[in-house]
Protein backbone atom coordinates (compact mmCIF):
# COMPACT_ATOMS: atom_id res chain seq x y z
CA UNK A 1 -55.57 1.60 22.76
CA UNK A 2 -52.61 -1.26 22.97
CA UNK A 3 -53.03 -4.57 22.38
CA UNK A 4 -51.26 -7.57 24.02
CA UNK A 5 -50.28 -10.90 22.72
CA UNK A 6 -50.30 -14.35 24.27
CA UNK A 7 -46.78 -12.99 25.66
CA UNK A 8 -47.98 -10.20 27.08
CA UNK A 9 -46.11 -8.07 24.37
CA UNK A 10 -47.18 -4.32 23.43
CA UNK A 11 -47.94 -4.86 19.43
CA UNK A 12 -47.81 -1.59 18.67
CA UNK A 13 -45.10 -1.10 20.76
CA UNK A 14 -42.89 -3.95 19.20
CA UNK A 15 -43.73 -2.42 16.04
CA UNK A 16 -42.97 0.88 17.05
CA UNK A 17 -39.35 0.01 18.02
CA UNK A 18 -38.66 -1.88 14.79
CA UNK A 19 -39.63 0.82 12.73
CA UNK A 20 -37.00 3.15 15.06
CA UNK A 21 -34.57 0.36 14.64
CA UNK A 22 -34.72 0.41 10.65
CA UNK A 23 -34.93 3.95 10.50
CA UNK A 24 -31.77 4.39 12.74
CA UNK A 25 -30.29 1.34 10.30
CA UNK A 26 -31.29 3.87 7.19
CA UNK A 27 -29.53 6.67 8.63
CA UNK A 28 -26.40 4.50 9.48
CA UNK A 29 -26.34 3.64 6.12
CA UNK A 30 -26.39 7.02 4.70
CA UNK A 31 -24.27 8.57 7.37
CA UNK A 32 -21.40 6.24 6.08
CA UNK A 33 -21.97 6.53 2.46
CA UNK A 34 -21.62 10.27 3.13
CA UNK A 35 -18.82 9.95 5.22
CA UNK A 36 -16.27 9.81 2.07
CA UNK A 37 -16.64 11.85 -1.44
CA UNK A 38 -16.90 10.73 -4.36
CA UNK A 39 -13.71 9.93 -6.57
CA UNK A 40 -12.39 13.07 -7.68
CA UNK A 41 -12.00 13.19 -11.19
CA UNK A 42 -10.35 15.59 -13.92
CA UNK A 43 -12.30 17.15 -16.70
CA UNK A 44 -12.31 14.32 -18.89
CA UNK A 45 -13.43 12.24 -16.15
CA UNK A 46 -9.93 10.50 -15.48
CA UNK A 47 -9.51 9.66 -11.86
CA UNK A 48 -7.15 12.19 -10.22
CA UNK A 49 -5.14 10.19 -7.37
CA UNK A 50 -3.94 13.57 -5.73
CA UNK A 51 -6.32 16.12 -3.75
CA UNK A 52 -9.04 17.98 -5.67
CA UNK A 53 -7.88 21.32 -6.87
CA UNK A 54 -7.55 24.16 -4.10
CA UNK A 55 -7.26 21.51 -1.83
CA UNK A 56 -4.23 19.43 -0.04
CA UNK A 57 -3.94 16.15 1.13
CA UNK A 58 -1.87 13.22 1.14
CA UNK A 59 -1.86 8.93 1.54
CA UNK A 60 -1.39 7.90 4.83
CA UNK A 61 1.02 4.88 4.79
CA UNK A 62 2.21 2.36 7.22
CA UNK A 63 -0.66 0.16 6.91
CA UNK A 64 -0.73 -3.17 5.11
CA UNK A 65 1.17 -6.45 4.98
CA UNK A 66 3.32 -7.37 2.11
CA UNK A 67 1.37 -11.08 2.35
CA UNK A 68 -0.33 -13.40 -0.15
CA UNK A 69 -2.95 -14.52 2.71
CA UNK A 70 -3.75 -12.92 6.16
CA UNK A 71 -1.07 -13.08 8.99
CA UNK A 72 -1.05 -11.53 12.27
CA UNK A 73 1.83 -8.62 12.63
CA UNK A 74 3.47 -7.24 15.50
CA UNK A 75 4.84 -4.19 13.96
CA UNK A 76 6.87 -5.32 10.68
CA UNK A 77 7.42 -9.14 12.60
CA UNK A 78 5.30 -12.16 12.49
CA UNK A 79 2.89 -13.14 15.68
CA UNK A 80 3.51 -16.67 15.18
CA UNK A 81 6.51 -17.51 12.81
CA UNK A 82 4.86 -20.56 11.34
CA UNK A 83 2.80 -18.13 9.63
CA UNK A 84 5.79 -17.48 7.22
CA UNK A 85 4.02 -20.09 4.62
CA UNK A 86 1.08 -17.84 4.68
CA UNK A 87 3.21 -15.09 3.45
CA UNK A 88 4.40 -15.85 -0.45
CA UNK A 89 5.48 -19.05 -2.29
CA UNK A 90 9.12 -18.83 -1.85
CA UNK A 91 12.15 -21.10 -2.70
CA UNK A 92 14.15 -22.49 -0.60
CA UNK A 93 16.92 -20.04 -0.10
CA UNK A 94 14.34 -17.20 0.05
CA UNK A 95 12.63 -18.85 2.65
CA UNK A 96 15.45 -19.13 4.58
CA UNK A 97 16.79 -15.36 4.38
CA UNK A 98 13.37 -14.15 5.25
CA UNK A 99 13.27 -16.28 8.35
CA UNK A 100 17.13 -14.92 9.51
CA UNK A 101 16.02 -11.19 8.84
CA UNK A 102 12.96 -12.06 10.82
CA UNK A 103 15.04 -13.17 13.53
CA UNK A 104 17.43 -10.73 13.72
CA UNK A 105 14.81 -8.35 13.99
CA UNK A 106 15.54 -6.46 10.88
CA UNK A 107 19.13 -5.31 11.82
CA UNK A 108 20.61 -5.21 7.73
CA UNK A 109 17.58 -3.51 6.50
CA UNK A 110 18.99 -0.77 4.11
CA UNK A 111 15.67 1.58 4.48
CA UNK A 112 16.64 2.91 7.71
CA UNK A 113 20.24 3.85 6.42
CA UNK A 114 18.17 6.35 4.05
CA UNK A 115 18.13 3.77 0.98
CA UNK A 116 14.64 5.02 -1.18
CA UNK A 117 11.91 2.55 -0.55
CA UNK A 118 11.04 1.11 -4.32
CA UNK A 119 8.60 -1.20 -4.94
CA UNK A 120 5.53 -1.91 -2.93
CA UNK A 121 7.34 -0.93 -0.02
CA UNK A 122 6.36 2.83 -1.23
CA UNK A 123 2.64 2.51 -0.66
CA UNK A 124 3.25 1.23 3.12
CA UNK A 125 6.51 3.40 4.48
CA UNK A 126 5.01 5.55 7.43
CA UNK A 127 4.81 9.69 6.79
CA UNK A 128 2.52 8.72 3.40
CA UNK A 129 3.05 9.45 -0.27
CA UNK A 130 1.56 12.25 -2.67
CA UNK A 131 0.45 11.01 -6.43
CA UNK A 132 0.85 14.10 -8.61
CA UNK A 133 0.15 13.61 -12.35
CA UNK A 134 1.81 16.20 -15.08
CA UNK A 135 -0.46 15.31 -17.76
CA UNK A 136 1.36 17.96 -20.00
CA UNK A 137 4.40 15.53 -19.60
CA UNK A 138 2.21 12.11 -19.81
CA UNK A 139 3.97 10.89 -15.89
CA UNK A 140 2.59 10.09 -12.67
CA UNK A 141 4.92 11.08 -9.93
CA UNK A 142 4.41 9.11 -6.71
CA UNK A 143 6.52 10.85 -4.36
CA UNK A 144 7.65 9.63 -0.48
CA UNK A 145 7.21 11.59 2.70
CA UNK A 146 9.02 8.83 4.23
CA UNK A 147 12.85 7.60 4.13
CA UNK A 148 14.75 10.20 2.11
CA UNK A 149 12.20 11.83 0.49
CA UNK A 150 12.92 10.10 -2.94
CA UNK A 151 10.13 9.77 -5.85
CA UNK A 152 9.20 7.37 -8.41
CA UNK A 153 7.59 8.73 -12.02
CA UNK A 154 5.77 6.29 -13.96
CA UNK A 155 5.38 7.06 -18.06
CA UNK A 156 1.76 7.50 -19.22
CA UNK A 157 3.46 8.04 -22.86
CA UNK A 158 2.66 4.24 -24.59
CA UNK A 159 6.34 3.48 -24.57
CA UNK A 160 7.72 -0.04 -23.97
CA UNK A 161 10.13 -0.74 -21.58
CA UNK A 162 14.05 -0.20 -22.37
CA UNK A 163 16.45 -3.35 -22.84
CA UNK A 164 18.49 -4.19 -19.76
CA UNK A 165 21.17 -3.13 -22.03
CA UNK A 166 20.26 0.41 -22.49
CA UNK A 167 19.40 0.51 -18.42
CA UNK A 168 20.76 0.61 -15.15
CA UNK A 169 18.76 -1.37 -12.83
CA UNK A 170 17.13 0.99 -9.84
CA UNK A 171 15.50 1.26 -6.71
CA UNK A 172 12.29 2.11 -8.22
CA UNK A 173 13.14 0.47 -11.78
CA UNK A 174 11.39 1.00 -15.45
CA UNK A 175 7.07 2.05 -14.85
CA UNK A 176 4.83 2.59 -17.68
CA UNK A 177 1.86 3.05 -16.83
CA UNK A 178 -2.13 2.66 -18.82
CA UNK A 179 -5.72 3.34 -17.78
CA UNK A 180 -8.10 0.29 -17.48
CA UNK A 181 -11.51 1.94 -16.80
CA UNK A 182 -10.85 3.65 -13.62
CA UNK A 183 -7.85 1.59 -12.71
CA UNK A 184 -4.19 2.43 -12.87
CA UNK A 185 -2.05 -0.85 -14.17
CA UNK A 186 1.49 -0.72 -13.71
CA UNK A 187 4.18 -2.31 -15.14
CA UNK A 188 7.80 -2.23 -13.87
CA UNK A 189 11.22 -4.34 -14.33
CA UNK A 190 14.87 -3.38 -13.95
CA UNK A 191 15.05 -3.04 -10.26
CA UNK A 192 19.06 -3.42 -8.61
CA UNK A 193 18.79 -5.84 -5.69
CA UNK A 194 19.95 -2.84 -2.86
CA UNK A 195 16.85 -2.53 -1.24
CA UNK A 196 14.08 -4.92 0.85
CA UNK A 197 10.91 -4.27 -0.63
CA UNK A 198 8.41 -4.64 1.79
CA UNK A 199 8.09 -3.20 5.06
CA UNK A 200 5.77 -5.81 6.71
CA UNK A 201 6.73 -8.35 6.89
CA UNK A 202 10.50 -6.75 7.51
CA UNK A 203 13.34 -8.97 4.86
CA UNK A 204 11.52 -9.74 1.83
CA UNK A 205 13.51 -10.78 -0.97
CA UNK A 206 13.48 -10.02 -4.22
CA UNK A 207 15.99 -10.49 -7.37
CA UNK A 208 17.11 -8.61 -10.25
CA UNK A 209 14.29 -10.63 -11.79
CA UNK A 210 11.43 -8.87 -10.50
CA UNK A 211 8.34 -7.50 -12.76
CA UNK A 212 5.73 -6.02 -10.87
CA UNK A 213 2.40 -5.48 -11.85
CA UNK A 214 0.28 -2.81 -9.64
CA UNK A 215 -3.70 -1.83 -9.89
CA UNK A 216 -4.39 1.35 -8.23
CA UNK A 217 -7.14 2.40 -7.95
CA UNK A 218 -9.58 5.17 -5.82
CA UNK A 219 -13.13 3.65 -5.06
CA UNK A 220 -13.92 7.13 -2.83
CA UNK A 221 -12.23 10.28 -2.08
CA UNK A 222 -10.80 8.63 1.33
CA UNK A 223 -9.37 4.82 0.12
CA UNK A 224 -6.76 4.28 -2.26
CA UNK A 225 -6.75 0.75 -2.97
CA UNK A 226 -3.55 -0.55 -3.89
CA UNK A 227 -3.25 -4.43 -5.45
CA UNK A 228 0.09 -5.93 -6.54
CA UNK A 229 1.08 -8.68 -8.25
CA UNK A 230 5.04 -9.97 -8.16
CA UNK A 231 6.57 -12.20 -10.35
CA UNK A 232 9.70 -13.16 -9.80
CA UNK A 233 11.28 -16.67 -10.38
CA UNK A 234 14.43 -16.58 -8.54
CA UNK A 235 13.11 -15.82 -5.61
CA UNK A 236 8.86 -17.36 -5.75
CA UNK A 237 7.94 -20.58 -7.11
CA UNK A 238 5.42 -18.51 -9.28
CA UNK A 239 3.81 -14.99 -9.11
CA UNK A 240 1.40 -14.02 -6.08
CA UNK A 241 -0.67 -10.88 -5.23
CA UNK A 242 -0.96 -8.99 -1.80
CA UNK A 243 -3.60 -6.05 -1.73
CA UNK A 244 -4.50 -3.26 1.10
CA UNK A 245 -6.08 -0.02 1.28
CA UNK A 246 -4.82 3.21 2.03
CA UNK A 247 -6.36 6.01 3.67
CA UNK A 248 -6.95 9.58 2.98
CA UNK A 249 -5.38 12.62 5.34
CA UNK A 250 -6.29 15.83 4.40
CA UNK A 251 -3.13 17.14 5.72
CA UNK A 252 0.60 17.89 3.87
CA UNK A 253 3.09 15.40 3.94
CA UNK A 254 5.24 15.55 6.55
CA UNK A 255 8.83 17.42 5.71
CA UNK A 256 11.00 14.24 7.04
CA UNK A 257 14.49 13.42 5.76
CA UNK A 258 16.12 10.89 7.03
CA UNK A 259 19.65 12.08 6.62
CA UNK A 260 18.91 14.95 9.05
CA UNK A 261 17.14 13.28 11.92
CA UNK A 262 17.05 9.76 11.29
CA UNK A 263 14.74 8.29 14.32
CA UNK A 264 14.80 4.67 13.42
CA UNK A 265 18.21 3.86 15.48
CA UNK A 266 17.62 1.50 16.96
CA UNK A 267 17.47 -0.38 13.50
CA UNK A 268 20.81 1.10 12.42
CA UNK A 269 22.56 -0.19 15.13
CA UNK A 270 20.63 -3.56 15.17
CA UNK A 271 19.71 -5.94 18.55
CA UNK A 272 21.93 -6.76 20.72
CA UNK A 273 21.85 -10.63 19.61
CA UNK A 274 24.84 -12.18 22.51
């Protein structure tokens, strides 16, 4: 038999439909933790950043804003172009070159003439990146679907970096690499000054100068989480951090070279600024 309150409210009823409600929360809760795997891990229970074995995959890319705090994007362009504050600590003359690549909608940027896409601009270039490690030859290989299909390798070995002397700065510069826990750190200098590294927002700027240091990491079988830190005192009054996650498609990479069927014209040729 039911019983009413003052209200005229089924007890039982009520009761009835917050136990449903809690029960429906509980299965929410484990639908989603079930929804990703866990980390996939080698035998010695090192975190393997590619697909499990037997099995392909890749990390979808084109997400995330090269930004030290949140700003609304349009595509690789600020919303509002006061947010350009939000974005890093730069000098002056950075500031200023930013703003005119911003304006001119991106027309100089060397990525869509096929130049490889170093620095964090790797871990958000559309068509995604595989993370292969040959532990045989102590490297990580992160390799690009997008742009023209270049790859980075980052040495596992202990060894320090080389003197400036004994390198010639590149696109993707000098990576060694260590384990903290389940964390990849990254370390990485000698980088030539021929390429914008960061796809959103389109025109950052960085110097001969710049040391990177990158945390990857892979909380589940589905997120890559990728943190970076940039230090670089020509161009930043001091070192700032942007971080965004990556997601997991169990798919190959796309075969895409640039060179053959290059569909970011548009940027090539540049807007029509008369």
């Amino acid at each position: 038999m039911s019983m009413t309150n003052k209200n005229g409210w089924k007890v039982n009823t009520l009761l009835a439909a917050v136990m449903l409600t809690s029960a429906w929360a509980a299965q929410a809760q484990d639908g989603s933790a079930a929804a990703s795997r866990p980390t996939p891990r080698y035998e010695d229970g090192t975190v393997n950043l590619g697909p499990a074995l037997g099995e392909t995959g890749h990390w979808d890319t084109g997400v995330g804003n090269l930004s030290e705090n949140f700003v609304e994007m349009d595509g690789a362009f600020l919303v509002n172009p006061e947010d350009i504050d939000k974005v890093a600590p730069f000098r002056p003359w950075t500031k200023a070159l930013v703003q005119f690549r911003l304006k001119t909608l991106g027309r100089d940027d060397p990525h869509p003439k096929c130049m490889p896409n170093g620095g964090p601009r790797q871990f958000h270039t559309p068509v995604g990146i595989e993370i292969a490690e040959s532990r045989d030859r102590q490297k990580i290989y992160v390799l690009s679907g997008g742009g023209p299909h270049s790859w980075r390798e980052i040495h596992m070995d202990g060894r320090e970096h080389p003197s400036i002397d004994d390198y010639d700065p590149s696109y993707f510069g000098h990576s060694v690499g260590k384990w903290e826990g389940d964390t990849l750190v990254v370390d990485t200098v000698h980088f030539n000054e021929r390429f914008w590294f960061a796809r959103r927002p389109t025109g950052m700027v960085h110097t001969d100068a710049l040391h990177l240091i990158e945390r990857i990491s892979r909380p589940d079988y589905d997120t890559l989480h990728y943190e970076v830190t940039i230090d670089d005192p020509k161009a930043y009054t001091r070192p700032w951090t942007a971080k965004w996650d990556v997601p997991w498609i169990e798919e190959p990479v796309e075969e895409y070279f640039c060179q053959d069927y290059n569909i970011d014209l548009d940027h090539i040729v540049g807007p029509d600024l008369e």
